[in-house]
PDB file of N, CA and C in Angstrom:
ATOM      1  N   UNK A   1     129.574  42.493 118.004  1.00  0.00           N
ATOM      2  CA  UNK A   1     130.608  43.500 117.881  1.00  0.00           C
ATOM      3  C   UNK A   1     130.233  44.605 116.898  1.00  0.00           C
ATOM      4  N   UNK A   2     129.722  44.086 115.725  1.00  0.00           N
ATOM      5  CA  UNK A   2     129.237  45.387 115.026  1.00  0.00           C
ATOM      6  C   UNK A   2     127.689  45.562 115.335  1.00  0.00           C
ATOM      7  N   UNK A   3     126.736  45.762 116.110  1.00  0.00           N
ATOM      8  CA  UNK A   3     125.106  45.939 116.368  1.00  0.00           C
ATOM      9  C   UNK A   3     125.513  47.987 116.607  1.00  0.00           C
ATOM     10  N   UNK A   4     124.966  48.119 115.709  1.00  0.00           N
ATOM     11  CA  UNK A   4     124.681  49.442 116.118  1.00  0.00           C
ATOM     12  C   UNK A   4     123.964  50.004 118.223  1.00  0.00           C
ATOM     13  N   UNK A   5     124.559  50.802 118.667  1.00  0.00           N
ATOM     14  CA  UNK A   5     124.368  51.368 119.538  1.00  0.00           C
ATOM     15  C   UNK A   5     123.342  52.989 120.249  1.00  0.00           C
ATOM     16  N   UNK A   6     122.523  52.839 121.062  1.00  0.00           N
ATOM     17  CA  UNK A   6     122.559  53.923 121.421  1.00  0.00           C
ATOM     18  C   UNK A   6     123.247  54.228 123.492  1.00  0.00           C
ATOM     19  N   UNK A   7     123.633  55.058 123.288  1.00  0.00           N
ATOM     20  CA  UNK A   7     124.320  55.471 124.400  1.00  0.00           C
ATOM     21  C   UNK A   7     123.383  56.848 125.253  1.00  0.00           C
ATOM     22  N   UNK A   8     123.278  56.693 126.700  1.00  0.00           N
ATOM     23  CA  UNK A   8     122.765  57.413 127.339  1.00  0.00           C
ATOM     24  C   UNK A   8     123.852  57.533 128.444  1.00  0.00           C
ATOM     25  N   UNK A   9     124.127  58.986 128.709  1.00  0.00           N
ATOM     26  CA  UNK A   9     125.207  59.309 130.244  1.00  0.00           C
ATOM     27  C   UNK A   9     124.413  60.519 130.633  1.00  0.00           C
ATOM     28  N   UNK A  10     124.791  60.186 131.782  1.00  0.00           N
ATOM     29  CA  UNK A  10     124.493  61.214 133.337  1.00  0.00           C
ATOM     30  C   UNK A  10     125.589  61.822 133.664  1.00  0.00           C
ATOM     31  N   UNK A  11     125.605  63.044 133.535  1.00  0.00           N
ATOM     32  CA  UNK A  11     126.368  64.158 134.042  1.00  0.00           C
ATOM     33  C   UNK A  11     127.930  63.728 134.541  1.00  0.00           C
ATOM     34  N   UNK A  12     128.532  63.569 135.304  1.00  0.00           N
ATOM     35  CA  UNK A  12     130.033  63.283 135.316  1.00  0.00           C
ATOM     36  C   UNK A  12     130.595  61.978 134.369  1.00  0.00           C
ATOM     37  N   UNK A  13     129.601  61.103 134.192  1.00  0.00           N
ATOM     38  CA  UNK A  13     129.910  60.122 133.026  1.00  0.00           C
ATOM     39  C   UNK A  13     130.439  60.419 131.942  1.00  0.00           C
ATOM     40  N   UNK A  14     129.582  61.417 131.767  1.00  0.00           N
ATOM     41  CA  UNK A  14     129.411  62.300 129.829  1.00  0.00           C
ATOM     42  C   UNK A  14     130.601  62.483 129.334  1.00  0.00           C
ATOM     43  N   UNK A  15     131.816  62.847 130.272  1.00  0.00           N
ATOM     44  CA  UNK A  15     132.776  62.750 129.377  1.00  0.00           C
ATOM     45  C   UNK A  15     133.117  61.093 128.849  1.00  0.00           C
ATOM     46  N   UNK A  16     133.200  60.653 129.915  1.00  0.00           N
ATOM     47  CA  UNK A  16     133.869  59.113 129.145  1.00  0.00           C
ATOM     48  C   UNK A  16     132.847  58.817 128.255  1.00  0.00           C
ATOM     49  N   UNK A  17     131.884  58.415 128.253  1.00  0.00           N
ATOM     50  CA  UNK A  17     130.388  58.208 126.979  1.00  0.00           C
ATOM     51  C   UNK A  17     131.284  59.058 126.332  1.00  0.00           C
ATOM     52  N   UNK A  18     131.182  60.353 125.792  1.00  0.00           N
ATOM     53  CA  UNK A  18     131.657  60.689 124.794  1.00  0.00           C
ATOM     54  C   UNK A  18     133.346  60.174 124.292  1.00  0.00           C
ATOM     55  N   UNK A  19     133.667  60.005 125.201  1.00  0.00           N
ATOM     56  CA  UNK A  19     135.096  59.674 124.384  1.00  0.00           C
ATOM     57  C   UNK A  19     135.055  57.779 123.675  1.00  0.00           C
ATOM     58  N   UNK A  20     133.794  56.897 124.362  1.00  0.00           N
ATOM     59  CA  UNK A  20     133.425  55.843 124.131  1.00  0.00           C
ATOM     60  C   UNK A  20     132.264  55.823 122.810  1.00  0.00           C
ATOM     61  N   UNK A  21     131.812  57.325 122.931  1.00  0.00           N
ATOM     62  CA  UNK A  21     131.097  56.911 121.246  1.00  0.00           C
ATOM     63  C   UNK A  21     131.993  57.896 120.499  1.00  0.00           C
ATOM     64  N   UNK A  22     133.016  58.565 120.193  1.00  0.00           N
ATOM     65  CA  UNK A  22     133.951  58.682 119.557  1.00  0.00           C
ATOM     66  C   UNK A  22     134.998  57.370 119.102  1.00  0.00           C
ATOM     67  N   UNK A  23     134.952  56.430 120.006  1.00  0.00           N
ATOM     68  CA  UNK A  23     135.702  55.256 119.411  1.00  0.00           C
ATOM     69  C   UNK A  23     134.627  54.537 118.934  1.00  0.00           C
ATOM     70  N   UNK A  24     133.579  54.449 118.819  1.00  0.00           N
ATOM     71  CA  UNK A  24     132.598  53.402 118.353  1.00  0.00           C
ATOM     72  C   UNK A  24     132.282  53.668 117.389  1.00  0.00           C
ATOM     73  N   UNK A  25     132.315  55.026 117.128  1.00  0.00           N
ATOM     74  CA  UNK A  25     131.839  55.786 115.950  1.00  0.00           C
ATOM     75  C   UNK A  25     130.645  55.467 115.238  1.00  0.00           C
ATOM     76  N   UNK A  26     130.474  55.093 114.070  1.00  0.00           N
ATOM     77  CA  UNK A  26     129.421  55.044 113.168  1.00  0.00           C
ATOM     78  C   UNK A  26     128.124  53.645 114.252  1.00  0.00           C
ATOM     79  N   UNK A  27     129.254  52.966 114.702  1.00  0.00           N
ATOM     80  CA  UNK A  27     127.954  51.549 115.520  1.00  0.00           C
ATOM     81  C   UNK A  27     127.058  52.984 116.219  1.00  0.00           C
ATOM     82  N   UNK A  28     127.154  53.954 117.067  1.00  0.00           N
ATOM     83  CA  UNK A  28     126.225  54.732 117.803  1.00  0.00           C
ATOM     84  C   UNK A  28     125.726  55.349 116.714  1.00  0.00           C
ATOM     85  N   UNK A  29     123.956  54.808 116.971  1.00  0.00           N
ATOM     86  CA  UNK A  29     122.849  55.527 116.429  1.00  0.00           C
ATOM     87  C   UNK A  29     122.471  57.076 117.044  1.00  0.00           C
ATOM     88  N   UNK A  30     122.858  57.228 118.670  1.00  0.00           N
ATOM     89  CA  UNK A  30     121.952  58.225 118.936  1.00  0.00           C
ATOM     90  C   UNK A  30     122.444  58.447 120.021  1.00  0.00           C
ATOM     91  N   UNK A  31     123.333  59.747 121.017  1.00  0.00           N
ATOM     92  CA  UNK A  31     123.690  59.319 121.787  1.00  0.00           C
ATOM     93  C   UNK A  31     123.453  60.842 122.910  1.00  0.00           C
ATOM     94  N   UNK A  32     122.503  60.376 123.533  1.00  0.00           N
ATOM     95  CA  UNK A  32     122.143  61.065 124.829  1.00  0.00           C
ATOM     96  C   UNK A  32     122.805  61.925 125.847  1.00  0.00           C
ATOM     97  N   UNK A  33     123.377  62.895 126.215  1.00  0.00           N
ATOM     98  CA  UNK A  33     123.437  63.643 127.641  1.00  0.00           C
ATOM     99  C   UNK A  33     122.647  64.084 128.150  1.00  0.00           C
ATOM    100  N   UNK A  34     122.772  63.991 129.366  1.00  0.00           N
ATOM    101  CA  UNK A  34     122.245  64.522 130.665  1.00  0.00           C
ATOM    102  C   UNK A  34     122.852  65.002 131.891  1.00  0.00           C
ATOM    103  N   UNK A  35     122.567  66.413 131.592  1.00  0.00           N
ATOM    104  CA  UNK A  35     123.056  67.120 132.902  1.00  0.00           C
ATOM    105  C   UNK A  35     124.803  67.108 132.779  1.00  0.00           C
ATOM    106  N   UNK A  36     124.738  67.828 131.466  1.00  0.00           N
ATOM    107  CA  UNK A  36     126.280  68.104 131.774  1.00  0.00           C
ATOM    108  C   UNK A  36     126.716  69.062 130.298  1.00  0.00           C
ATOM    109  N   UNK A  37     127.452  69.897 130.526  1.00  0.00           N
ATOM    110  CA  UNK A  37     127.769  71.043 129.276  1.00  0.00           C
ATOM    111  C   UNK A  37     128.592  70.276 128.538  1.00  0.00           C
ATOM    112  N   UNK A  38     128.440  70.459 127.210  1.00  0.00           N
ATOM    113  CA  UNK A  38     129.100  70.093 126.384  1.00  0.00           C
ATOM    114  C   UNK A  38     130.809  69.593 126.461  1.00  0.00           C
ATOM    115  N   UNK A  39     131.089  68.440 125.945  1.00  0.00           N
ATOM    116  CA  UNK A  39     132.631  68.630 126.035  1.00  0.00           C
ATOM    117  C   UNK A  39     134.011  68.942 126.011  1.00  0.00           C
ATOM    118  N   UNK A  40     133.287  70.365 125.047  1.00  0.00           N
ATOM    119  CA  UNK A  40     134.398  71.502 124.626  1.00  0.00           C
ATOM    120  C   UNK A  40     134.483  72.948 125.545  1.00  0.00           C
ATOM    121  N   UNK A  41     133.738  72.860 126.406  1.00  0.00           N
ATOM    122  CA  UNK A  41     133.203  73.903 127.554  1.00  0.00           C
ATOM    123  C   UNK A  41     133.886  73.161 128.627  1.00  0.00           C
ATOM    124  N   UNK A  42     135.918  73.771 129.453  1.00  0.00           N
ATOM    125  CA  UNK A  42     136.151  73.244 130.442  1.00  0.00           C
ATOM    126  C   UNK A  42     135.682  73.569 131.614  1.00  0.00           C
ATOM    127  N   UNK A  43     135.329  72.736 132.425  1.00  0.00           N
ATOM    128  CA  UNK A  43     134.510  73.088 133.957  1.00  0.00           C
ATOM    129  C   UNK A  43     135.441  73.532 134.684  1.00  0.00           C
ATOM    130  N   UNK A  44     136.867  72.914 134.920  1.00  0.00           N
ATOM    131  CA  UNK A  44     137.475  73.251 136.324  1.00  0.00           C
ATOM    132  C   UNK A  44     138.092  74.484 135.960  1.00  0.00           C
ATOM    133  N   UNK A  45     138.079  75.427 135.054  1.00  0.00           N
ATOM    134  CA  UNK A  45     138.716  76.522 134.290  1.00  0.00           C
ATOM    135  C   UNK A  45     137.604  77.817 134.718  1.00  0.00           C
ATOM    136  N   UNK A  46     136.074  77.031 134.592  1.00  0.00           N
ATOM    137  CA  UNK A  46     135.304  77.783 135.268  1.00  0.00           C
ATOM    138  C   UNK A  46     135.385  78.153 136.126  1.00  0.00           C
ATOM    139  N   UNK A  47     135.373  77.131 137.130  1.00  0.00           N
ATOM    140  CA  UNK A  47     134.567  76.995 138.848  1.00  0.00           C
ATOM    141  C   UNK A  47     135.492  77.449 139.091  1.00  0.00           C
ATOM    142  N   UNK A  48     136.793  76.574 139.037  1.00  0.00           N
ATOM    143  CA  UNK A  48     138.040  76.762 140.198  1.00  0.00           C
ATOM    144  C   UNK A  48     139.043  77.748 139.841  1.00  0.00           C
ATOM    145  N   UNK A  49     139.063  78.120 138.056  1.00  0.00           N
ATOM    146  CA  UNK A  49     140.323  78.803 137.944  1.00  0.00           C
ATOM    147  C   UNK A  49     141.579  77.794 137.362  1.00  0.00           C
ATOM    148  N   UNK A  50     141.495  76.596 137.352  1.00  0.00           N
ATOM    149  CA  UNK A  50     142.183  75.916 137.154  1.00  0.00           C
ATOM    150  C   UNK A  50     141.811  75.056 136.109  1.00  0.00           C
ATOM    151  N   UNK A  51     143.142  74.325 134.966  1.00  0.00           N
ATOM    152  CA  UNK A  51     143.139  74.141 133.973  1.00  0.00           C
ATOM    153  C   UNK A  51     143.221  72.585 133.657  1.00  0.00           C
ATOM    154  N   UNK A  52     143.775  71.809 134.930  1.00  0.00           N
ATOM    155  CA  UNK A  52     143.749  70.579 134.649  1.00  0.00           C
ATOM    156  C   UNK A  52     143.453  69.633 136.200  1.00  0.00           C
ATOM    157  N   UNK A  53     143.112  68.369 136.061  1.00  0.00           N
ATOM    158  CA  UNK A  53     142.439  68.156 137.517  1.00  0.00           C
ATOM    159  C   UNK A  53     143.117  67.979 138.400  1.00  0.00           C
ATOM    160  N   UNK A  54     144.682  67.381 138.379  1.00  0.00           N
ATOM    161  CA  UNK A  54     145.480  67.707 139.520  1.00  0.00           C
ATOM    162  C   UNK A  54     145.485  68.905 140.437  1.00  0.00           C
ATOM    163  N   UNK A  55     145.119  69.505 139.640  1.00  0.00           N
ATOM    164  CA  UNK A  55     145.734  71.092 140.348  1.00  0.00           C
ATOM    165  C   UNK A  55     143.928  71.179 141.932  1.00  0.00           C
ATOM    166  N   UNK A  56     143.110  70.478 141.267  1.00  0.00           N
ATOM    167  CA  UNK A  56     142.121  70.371 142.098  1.00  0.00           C
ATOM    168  C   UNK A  56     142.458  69.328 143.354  1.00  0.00           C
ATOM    169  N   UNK A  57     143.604  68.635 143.472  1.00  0.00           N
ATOM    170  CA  UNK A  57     144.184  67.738 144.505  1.00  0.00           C
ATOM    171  C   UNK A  57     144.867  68.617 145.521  1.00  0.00           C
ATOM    172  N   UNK A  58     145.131  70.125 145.498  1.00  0.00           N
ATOM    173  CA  UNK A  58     146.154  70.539 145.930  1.00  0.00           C
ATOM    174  C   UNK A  58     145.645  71.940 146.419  1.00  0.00           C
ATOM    175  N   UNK A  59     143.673  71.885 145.907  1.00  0.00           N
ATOM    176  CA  UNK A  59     143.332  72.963 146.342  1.00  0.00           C
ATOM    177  C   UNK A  59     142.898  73.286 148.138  1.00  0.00           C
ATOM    178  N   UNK A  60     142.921  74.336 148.519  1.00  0.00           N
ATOM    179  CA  UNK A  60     142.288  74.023 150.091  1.00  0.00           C
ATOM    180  C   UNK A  60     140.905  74.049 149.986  1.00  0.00           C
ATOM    181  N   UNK A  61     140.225  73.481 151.070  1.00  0.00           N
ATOM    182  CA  UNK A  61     139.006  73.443 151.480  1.00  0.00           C
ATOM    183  C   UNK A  61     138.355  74.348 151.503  1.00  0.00           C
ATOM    184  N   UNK A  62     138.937  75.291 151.563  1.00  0.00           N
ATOM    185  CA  UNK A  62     137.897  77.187 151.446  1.00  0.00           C
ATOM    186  C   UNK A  62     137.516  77.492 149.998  1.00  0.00           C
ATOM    187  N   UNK A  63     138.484  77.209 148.962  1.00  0.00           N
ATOM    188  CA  UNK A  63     138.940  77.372 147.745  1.00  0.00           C
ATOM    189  C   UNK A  63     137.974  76.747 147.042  1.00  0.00           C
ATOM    190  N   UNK A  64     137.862  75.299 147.480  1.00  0.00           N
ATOM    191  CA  UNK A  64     136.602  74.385 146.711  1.00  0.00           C
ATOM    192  C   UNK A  64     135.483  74.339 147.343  1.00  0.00           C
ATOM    193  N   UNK A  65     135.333  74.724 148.692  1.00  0.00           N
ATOM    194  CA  UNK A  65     134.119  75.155 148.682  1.00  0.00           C
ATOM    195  C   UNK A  65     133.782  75.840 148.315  1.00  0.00           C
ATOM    196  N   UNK A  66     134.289  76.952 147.593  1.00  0.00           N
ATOM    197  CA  UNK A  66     133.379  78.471 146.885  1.00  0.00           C
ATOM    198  C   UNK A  66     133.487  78.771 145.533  1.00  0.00           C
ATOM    199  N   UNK A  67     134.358  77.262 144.863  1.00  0.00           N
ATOM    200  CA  UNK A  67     134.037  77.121 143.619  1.00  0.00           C
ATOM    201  C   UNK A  67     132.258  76.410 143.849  1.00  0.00           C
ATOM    202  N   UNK A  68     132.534  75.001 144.208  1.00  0.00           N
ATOM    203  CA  UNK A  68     131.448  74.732 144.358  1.00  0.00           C
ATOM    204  C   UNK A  68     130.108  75.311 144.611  1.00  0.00           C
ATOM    205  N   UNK A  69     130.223  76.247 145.816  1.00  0.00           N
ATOM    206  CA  UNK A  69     128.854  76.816 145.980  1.00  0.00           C
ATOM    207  C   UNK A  69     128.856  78.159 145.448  1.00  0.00           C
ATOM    208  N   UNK A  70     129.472  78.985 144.512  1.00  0.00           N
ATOM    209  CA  UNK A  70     129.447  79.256 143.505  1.00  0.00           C
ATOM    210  C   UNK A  70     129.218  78.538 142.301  1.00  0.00           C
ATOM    211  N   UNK A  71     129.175  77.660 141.940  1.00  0.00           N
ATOM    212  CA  UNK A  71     128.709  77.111 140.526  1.00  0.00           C
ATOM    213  C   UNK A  71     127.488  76.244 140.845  1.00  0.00           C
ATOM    214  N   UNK A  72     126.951  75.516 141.560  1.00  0.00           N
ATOM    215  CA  UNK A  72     125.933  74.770 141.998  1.00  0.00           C
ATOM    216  C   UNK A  72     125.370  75.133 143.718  1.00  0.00           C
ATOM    217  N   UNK A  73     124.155  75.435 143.584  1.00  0.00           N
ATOM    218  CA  UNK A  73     123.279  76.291 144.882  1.00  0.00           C
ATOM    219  C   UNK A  73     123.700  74.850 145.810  1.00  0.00           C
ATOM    220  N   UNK A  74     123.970  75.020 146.724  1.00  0.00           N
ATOM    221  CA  UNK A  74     123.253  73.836 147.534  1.00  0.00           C
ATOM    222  C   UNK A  74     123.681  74.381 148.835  1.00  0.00           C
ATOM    223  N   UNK A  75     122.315  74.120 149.800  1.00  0.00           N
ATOM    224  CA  UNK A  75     122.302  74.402 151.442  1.00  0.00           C
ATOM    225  C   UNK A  75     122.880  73.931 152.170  1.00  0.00           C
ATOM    226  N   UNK A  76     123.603  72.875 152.281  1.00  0.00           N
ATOM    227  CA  UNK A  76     124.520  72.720 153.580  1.00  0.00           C
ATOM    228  C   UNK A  76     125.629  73.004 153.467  1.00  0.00           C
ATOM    229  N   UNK A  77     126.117  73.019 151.596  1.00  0.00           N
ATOM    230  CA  UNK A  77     127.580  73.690 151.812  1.00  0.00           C
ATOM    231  C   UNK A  77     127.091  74.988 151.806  1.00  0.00           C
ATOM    232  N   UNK A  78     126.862  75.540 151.679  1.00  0.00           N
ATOM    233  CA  UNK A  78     126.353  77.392 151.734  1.00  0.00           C
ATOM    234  C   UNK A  78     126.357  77.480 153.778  1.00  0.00           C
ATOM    235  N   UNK A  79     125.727  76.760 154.498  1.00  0.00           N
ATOM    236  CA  UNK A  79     125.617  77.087 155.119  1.00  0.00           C
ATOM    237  C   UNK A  79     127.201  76.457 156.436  1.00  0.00           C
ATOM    238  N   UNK A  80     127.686  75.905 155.858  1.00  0.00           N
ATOM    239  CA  UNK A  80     129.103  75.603 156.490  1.00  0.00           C
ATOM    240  C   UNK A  80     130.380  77.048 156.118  1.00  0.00           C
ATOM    241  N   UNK A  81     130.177  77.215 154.953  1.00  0.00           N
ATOM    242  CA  UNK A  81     131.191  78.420 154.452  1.00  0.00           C
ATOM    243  C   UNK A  81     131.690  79.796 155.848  1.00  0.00           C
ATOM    244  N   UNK A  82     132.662  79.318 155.727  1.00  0.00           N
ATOM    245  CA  UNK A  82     133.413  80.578 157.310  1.00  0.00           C
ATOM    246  C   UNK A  82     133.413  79.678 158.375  1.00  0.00           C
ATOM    247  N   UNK A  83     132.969  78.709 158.593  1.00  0.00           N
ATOM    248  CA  UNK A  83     133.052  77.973 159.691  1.00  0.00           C
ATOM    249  C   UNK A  83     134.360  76.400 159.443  1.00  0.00           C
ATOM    250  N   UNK A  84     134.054  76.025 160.813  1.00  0.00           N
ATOM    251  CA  UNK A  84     134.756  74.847 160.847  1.00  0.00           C
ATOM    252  C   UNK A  84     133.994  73.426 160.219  1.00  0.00           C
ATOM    253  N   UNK A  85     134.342  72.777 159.289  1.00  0.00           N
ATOM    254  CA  UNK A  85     133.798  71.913 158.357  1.00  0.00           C
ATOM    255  C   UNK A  85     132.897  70.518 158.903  1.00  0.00           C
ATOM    256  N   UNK A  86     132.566  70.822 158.709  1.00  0.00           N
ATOM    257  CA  UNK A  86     131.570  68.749 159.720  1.00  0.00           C
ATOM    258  C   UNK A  86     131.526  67.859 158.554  1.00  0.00           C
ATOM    259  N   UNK A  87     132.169  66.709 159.179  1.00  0.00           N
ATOM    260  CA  UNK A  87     132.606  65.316 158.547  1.00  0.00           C
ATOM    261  C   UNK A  87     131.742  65.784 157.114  1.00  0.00           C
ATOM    262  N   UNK A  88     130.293  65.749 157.632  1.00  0.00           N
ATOM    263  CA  UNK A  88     130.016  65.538 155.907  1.00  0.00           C
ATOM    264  C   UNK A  88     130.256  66.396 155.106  1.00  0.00           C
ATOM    265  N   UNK A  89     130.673  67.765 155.070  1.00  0.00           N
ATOM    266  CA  UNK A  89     131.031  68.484 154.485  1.00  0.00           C
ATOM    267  C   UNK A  89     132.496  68.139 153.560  1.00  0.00           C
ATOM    268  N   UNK A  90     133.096  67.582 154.799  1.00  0.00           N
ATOM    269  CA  UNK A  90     135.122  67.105 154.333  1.00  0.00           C
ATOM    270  C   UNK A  90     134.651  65.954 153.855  1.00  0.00           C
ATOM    271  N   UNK A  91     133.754  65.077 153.514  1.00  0.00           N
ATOM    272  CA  UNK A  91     133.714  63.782 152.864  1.00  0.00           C
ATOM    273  C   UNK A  91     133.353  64.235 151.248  1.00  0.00           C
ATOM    274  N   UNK A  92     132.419  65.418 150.928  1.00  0.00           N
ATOM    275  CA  UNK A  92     131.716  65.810 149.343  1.00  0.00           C
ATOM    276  C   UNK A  92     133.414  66.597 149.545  1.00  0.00           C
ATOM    277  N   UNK A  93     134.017  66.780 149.938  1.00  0.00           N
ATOM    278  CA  UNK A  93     135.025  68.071 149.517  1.00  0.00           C
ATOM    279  C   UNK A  93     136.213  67.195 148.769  1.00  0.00           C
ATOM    280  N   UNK A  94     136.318  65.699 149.521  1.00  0.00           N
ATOM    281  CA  UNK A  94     137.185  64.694 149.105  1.00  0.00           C
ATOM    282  C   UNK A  94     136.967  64.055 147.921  1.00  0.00           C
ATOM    283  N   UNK A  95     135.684  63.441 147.833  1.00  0.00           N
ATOM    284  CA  UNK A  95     134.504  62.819 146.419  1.00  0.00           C
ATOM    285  C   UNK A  95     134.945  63.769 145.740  1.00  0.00           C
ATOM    286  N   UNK A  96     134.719  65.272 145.695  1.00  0.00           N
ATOM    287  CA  UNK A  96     134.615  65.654 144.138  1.00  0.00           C
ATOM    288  C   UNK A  96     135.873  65.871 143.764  1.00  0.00           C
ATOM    289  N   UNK A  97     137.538  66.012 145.023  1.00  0.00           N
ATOM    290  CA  UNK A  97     138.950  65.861 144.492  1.00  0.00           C
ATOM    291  C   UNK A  97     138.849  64.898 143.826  1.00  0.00           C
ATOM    292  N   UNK A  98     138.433  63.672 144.539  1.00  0.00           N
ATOM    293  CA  UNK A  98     138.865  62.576 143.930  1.00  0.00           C
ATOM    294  C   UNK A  98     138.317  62.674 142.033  1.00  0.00           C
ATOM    295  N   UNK A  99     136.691  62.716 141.924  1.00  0.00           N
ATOM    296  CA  UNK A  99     136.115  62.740 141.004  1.00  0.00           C
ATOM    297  C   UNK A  99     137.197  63.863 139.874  1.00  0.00           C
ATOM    298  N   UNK A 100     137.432  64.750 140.154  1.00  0.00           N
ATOM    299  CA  UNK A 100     137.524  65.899 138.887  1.00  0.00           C
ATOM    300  C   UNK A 100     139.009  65.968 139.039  1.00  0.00           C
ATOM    301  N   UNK A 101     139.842  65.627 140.339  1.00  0.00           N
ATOM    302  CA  UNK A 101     141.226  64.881 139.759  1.00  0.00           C
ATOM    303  C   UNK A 101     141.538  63.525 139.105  1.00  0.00           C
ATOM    304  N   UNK A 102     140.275  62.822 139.053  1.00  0.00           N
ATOM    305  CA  UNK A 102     140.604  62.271 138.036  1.00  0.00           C
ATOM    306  C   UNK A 102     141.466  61.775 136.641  1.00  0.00           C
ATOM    307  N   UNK A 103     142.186  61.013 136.313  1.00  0.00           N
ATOM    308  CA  UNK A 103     142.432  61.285 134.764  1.00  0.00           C
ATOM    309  C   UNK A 103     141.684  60.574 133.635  1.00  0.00           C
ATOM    310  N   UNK A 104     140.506  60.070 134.197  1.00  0.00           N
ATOM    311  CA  UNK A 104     139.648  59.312 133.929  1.00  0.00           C
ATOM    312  C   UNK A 104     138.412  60.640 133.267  1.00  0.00           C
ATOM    313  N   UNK A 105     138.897  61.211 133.907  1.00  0.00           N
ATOM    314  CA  UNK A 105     137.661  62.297 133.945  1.00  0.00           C
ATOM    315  C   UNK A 105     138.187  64.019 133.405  1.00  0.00           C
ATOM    316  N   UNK A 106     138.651  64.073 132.743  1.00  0.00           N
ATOM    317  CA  UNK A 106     139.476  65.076 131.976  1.00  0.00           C
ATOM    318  C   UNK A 106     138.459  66.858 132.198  1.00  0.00           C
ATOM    319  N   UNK A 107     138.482  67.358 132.375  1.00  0.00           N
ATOM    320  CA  UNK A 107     137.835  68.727 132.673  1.00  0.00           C
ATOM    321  C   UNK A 107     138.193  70.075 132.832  1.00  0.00           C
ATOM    322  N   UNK A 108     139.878  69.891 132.605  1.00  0.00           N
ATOM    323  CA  UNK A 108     140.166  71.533 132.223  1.00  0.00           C
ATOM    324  C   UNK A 108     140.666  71.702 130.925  1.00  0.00           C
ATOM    325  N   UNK A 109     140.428  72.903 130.591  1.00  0.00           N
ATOM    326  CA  UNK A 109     141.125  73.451 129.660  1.00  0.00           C
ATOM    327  C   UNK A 109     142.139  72.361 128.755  1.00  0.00           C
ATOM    328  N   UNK A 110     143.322  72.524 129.632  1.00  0.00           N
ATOM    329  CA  UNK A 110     144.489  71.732 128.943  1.00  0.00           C
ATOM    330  C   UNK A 110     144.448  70.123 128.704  1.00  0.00           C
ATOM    331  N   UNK A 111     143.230  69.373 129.695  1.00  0.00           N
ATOM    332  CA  UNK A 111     143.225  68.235 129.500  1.00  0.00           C
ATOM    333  C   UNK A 111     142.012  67.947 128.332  1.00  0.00           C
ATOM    334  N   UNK A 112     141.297  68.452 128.133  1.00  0.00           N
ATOM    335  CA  UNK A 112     140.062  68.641 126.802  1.00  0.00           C
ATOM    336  C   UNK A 112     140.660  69.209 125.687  1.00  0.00           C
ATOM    337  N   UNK A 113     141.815  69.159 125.640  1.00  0.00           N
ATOM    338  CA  UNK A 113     142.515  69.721 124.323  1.00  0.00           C
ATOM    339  C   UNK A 113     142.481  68.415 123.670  1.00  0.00           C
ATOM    340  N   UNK A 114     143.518  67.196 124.715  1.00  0.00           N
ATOM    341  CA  UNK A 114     143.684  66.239 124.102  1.00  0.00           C
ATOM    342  C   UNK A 114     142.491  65.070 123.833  1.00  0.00           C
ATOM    343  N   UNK A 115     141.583  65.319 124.734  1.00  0.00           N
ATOM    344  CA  UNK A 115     140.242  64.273 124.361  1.00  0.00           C
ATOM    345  C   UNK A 115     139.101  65.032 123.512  1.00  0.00           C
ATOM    346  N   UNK A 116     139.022  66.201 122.864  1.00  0.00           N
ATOM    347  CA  UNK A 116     137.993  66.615 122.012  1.00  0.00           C
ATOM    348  C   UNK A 116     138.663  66.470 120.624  1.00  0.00           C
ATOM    349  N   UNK A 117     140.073  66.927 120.536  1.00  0.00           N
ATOM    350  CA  UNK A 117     140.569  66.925 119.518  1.00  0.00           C
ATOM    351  C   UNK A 117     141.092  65.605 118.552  1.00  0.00           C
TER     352      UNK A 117
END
C-alpha cells in the first residue's frame, strides 16, 4: 500500500491517470503521458464548441464529424463527409459519444474545473 509508484497513460486514459496520481500523491515517483494535451487544456471546447461531455451525446453526425476531422487528419472520415455514412463510419461516431460523454472521462471546460482544481 505504501511502495512508491510510477504511472504511464495513453492518450484518452491520461485524464483518469492523472486524477489517480493526484490521489496517490507523494507514492508516484514519475508519471508519464502519452499522446494527450495537458489536463488544463479542454478538448471538447476545442473541437466541438462544447463545454461538457453530455452535450457531445446530443450532437448530430455532421457536427462530429467535422469536429473530428478537423482536429485529427484521418482518410476515411475525410472521405465520407457530405455523403451518406457506412456502418463503419456510424460505429467511430458512436465510440467517441460514448468515450468523451463519458463522466469518467471529463473534457470540457466546465467539467476540468472540478477535476484539475
Amino acid at each position: 500500500r505504501s511502495r512508491p509508484l510510477i504511472l504511464f497513460a495513453h492518450s484518452h486514459g491520461c485524464l483518469q491517470a492523472y486524477g489517480l496520481a493526484k490521489q496517490l500523491g507523494k507514492r508516484v515517483l514519475k508519471f508519464f503521458l502519452a499522446a494527450r494535451r495537458p489536463p488544463t487544456m479542454p478538448l471538447l471546447d476545442e473541437v466541438w464548441g462544447v463545454s461538457k461531455g453530455a452535450d457531445i451525446q446530443s450532437m448530430d453526425d455532421t457536427a462530429l464529424l467535422e469536429g473530428l476531422v478537423g482536429a485529427w487528419r484521418n482518410a476515411l472520415l475525410e472521405s465520407v463527409r457530405g455523403s451518406s455514412l457506412p456502418p463503419v463510419a456510424k460505429k467511430i461516431l458512436s465510440t467517441v459519444r460514448e468515450q468523451y460523454a463519458s463522466p469518467c472521462s471529463p473534457g470540457g471546460s466546465s467539467e476540468l474545473d472540478v477535476v484539475v482544481s
